[in-house]
C-alpha atoms as a PDB file:
ATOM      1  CA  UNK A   1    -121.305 -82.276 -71.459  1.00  0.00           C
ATOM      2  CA  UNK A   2    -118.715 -80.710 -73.940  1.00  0.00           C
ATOM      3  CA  UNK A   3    -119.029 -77.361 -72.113  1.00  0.00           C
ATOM      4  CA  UNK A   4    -117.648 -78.422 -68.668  1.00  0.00           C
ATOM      5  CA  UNK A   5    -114.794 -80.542 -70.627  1.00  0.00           C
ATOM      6  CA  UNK A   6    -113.917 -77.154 -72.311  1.00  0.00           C
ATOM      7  CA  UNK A   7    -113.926 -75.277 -68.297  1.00  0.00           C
ATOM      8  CA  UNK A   8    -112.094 -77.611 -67.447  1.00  0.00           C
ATOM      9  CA  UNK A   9    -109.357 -77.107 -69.699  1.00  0.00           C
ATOM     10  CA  UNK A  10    -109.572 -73.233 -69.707  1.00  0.00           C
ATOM     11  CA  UNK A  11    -108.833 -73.923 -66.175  1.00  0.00           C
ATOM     12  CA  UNK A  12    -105.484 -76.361 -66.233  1.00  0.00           C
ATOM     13  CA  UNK A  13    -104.507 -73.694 -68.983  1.00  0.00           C
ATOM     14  CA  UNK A  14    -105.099 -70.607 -66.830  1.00  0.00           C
ATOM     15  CA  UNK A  15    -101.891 -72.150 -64.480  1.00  0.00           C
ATOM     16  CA  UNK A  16     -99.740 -72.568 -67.502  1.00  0.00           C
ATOM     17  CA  UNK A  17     -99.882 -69.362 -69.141  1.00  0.00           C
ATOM     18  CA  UNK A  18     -99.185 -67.606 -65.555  1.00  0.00           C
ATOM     19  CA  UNK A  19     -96.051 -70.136 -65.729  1.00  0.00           C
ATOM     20  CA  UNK A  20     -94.590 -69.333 -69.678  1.00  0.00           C
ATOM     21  CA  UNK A  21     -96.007 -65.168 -69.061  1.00  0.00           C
ATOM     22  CA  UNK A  22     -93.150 -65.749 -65.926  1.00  0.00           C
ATOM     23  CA  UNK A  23     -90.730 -67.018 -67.860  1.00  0.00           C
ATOM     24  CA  UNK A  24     -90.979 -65.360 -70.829  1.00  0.00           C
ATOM     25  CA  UNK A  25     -91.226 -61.830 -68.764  1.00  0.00           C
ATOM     26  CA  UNK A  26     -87.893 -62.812 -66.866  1.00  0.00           C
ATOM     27  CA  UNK A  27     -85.853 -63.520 -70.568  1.00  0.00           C
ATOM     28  CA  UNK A  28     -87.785 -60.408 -71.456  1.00  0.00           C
ATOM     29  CA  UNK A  29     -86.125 -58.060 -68.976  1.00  0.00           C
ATOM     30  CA  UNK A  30     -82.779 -59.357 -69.062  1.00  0.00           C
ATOM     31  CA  UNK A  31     -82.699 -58.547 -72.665  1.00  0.00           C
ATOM     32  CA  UNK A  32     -84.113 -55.087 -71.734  1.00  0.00           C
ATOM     33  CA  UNK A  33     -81.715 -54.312 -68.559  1.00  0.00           C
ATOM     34  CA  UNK A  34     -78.977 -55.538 -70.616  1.00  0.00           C
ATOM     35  CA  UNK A  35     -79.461 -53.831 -73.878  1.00  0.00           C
ATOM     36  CA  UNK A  36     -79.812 -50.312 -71.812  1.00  0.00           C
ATOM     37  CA  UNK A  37     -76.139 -51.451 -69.968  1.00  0.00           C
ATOM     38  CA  UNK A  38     -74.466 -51.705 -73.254  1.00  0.00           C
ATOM     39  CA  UNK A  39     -75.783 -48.699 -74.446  1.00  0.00           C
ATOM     40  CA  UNK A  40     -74.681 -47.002 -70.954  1.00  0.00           C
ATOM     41  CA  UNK A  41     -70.964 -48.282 -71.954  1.00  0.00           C
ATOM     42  CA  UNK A  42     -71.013 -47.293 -75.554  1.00  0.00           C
ATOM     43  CA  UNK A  43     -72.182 -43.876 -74.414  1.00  0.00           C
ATOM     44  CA  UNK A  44     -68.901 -43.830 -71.457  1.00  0.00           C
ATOM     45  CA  UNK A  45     -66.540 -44.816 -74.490  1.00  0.00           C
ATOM     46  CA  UNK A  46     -67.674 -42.296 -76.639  1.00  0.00           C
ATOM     47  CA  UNK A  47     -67.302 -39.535 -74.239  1.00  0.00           C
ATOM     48  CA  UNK A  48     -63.734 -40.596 -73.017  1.00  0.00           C
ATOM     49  CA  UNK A  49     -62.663 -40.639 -76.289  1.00  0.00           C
ATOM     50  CA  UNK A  50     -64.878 -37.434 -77.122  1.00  0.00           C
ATOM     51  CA  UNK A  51     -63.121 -35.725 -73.810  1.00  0.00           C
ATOM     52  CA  UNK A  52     -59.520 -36.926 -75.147  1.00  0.00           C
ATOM     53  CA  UNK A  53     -60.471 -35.389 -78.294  1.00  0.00           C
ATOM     54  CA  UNK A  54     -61.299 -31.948 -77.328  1.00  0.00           C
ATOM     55  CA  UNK A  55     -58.466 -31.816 -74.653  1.00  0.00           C
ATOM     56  CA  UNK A  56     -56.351 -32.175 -77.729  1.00  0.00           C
ATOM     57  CA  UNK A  57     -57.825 -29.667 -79.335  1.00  0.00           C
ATOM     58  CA  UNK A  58     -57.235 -27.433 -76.304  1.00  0.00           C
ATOM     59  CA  UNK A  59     -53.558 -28.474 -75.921  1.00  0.00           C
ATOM     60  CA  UNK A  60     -52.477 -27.535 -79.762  1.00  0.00           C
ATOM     61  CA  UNK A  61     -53.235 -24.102 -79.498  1.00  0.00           C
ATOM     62  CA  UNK A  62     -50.534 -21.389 -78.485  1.00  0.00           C
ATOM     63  CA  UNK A  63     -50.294 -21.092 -75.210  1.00  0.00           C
ATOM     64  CA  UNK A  64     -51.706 -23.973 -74.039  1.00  0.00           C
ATOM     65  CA  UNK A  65     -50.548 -25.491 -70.648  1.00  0.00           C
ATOM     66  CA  UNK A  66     -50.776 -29.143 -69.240  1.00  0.00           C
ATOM     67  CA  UNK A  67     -53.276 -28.046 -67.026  1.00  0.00           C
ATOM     68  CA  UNK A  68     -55.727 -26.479 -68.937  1.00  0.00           C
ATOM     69  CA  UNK A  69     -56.034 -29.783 -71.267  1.00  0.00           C
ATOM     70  CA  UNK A  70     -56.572 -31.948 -67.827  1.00  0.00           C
ATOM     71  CA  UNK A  71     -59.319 -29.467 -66.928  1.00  0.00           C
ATOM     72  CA  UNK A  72     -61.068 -28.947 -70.055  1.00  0.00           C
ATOM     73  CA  UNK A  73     -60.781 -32.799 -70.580  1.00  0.00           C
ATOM     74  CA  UNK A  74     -62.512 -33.196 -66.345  1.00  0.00           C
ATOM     75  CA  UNK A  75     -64.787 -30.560 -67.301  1.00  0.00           C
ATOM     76  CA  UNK A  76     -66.284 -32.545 -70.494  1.00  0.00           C
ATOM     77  CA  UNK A  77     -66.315 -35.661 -68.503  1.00  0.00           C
ATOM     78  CA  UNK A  78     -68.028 -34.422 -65.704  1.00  0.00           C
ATOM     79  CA  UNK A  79     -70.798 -32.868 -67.970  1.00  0.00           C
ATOM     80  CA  UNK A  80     -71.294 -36.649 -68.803  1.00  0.00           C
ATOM     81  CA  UNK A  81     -71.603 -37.979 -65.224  1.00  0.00           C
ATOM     82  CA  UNK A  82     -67.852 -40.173 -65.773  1.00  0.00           C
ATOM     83  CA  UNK A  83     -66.086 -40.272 -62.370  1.00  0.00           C
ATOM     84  CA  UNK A  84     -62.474 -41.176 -61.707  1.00  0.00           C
ATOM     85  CA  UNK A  85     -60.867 -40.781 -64.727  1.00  0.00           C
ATOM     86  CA  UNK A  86     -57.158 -40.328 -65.082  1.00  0.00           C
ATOM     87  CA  UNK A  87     -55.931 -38.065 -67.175  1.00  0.00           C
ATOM     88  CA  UNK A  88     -52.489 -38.655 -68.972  1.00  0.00           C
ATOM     89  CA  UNK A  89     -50.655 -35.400 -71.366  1.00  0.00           C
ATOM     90  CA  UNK A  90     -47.798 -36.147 -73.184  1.00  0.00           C
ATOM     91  CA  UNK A  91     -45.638 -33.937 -73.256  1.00  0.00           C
ATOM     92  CA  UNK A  92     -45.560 -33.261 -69.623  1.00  0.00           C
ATOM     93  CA  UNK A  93     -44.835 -29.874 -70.412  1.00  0.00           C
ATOM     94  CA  UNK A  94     -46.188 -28.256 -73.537  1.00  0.00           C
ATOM     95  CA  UNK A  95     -44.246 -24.909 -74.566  1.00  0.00           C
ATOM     96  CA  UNK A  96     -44.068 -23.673 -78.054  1.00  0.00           C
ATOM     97  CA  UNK A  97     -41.382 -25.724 -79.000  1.00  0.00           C
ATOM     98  CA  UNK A  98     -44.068 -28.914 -78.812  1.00  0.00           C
ATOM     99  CA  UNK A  99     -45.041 -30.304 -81.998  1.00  0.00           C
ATOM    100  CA  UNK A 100     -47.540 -32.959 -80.907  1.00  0.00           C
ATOM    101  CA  UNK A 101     -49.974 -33.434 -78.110  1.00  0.00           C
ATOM    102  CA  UNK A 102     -51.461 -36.605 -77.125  1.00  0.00           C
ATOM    103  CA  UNK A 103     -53.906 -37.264 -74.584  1.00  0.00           C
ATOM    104  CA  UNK A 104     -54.885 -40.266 -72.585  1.00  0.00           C
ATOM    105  CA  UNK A 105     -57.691 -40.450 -70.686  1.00  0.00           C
ATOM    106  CA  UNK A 106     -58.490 -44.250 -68.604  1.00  0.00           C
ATOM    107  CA  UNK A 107     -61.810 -44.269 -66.470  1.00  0.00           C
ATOM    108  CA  UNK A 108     -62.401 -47.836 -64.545  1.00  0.00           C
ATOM    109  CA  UNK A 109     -65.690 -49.486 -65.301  1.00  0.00           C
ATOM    110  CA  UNK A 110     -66.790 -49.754 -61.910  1.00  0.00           C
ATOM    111  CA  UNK A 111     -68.363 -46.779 -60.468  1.00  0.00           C
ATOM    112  CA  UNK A 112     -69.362 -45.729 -63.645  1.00  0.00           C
ATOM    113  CA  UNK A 113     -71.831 -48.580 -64.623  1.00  0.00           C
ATOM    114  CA  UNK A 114     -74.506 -50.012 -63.147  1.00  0.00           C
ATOM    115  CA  UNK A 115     -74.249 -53.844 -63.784  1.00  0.00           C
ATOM    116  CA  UNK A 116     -71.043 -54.093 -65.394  1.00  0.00           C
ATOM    117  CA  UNK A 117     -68.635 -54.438 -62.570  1.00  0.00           C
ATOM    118  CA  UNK A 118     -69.955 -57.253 -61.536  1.00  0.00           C
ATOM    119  CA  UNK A 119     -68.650 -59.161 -64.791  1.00  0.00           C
ATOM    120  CA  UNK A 120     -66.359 -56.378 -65.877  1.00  0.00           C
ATOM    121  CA  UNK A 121     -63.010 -55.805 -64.696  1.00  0.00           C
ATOM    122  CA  UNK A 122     -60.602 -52.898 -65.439  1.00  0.00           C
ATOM    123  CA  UNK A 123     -60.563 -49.426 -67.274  1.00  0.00           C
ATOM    124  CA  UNK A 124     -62.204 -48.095 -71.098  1.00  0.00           C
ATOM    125  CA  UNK A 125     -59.421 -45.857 -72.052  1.00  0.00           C
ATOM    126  CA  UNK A 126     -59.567 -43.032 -75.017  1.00  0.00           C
ATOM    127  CA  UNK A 127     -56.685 -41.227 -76.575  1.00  0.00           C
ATOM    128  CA  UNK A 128     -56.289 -38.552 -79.131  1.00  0.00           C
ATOM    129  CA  UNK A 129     -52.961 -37.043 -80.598  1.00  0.00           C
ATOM    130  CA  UNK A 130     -52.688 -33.953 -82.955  1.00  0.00           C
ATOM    131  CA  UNK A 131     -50.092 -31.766 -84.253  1.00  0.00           C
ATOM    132  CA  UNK A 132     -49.998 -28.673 -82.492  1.00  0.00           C
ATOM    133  CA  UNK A 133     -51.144 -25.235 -84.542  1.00  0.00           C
ATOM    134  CA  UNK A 134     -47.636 -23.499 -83.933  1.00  0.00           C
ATOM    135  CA  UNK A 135     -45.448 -26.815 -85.432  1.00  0.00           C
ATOM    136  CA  UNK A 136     -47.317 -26.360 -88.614  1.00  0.00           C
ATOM    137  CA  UNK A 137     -46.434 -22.718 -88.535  1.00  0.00           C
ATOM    138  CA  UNK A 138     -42.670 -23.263 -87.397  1.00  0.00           C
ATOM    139  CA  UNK A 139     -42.888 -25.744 -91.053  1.00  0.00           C
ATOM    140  CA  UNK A 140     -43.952 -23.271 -93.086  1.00  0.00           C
ATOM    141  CA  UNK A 141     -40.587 -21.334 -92.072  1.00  0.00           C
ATOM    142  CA  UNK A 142     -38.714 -24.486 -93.553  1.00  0.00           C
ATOM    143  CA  UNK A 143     -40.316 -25.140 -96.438  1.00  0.00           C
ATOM    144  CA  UNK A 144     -38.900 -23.561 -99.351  1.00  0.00           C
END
């Protein structure tokens, strides 16, 4: 007699596990898919603000132009799979009077995620400024 009790409640518990295994898989898997979407926009902020960085770099030296920091800073960024981004220099025009170079780089969130647009609005932005090589060589003249 105590053997077809116990079937009997192996088999009402057979339905219930199959009931907390789906429930607990689903919690499961959001935690997963959304754990590898922050990590996907960690990774996009570091390389904007990687890309802003060496663009920087490329705009200090002598004989930099404003075009050669946009490209080096598209070239990094599409290396990295970011579309879209806009690329800001400041100065508009570097010559060798510029002393300082800054760089902005914005890249909208959509089209370069794969969840977060749907609860995500707007742009993850980097920016790097640096003194450029030839201001510290024009205050060497100065300094007594």
């Amino acid at each position: 007699m105590a053997g077809k009790n116990f079937k009997k409640v192996i088999r009402k518990r057979a339905g219930a596990a199959a009931v907390e295994f789906a429930i607990a898989m689903s919690v499961l898997l959001l935690v997963v898919f959304a754990s590898i979407e922050l990590v996907r926009l960690s990774m996009l902020k570091h390389s904007i603000e990687h890309a802003s960085y060496l663009s920087a770099r490329k705009g200090i030296i002598v004989g930099a132009n404003v075009a050669s920091v946009i490209e080096a800073a598209n070239d990094h960024l599409s290396v990295m799979g970011v579309s879209n981004a806009t690329v800001t220099v400041n100065p508009s025009k570097i010559d060798d009077s510029t002393q300082i170079v800054e760089v902005a780089i914005a890249v909208p969130v959509s089209g370069n995620s794969w969840v977060s647009p749907v609860y995500f609005k707007g742009s993850i932005t980097g920016r790097s400024r640096m003194l450029a090589e030839r201001a510290a060589a024009q205050m060497s003249n100065v300094a007594p």
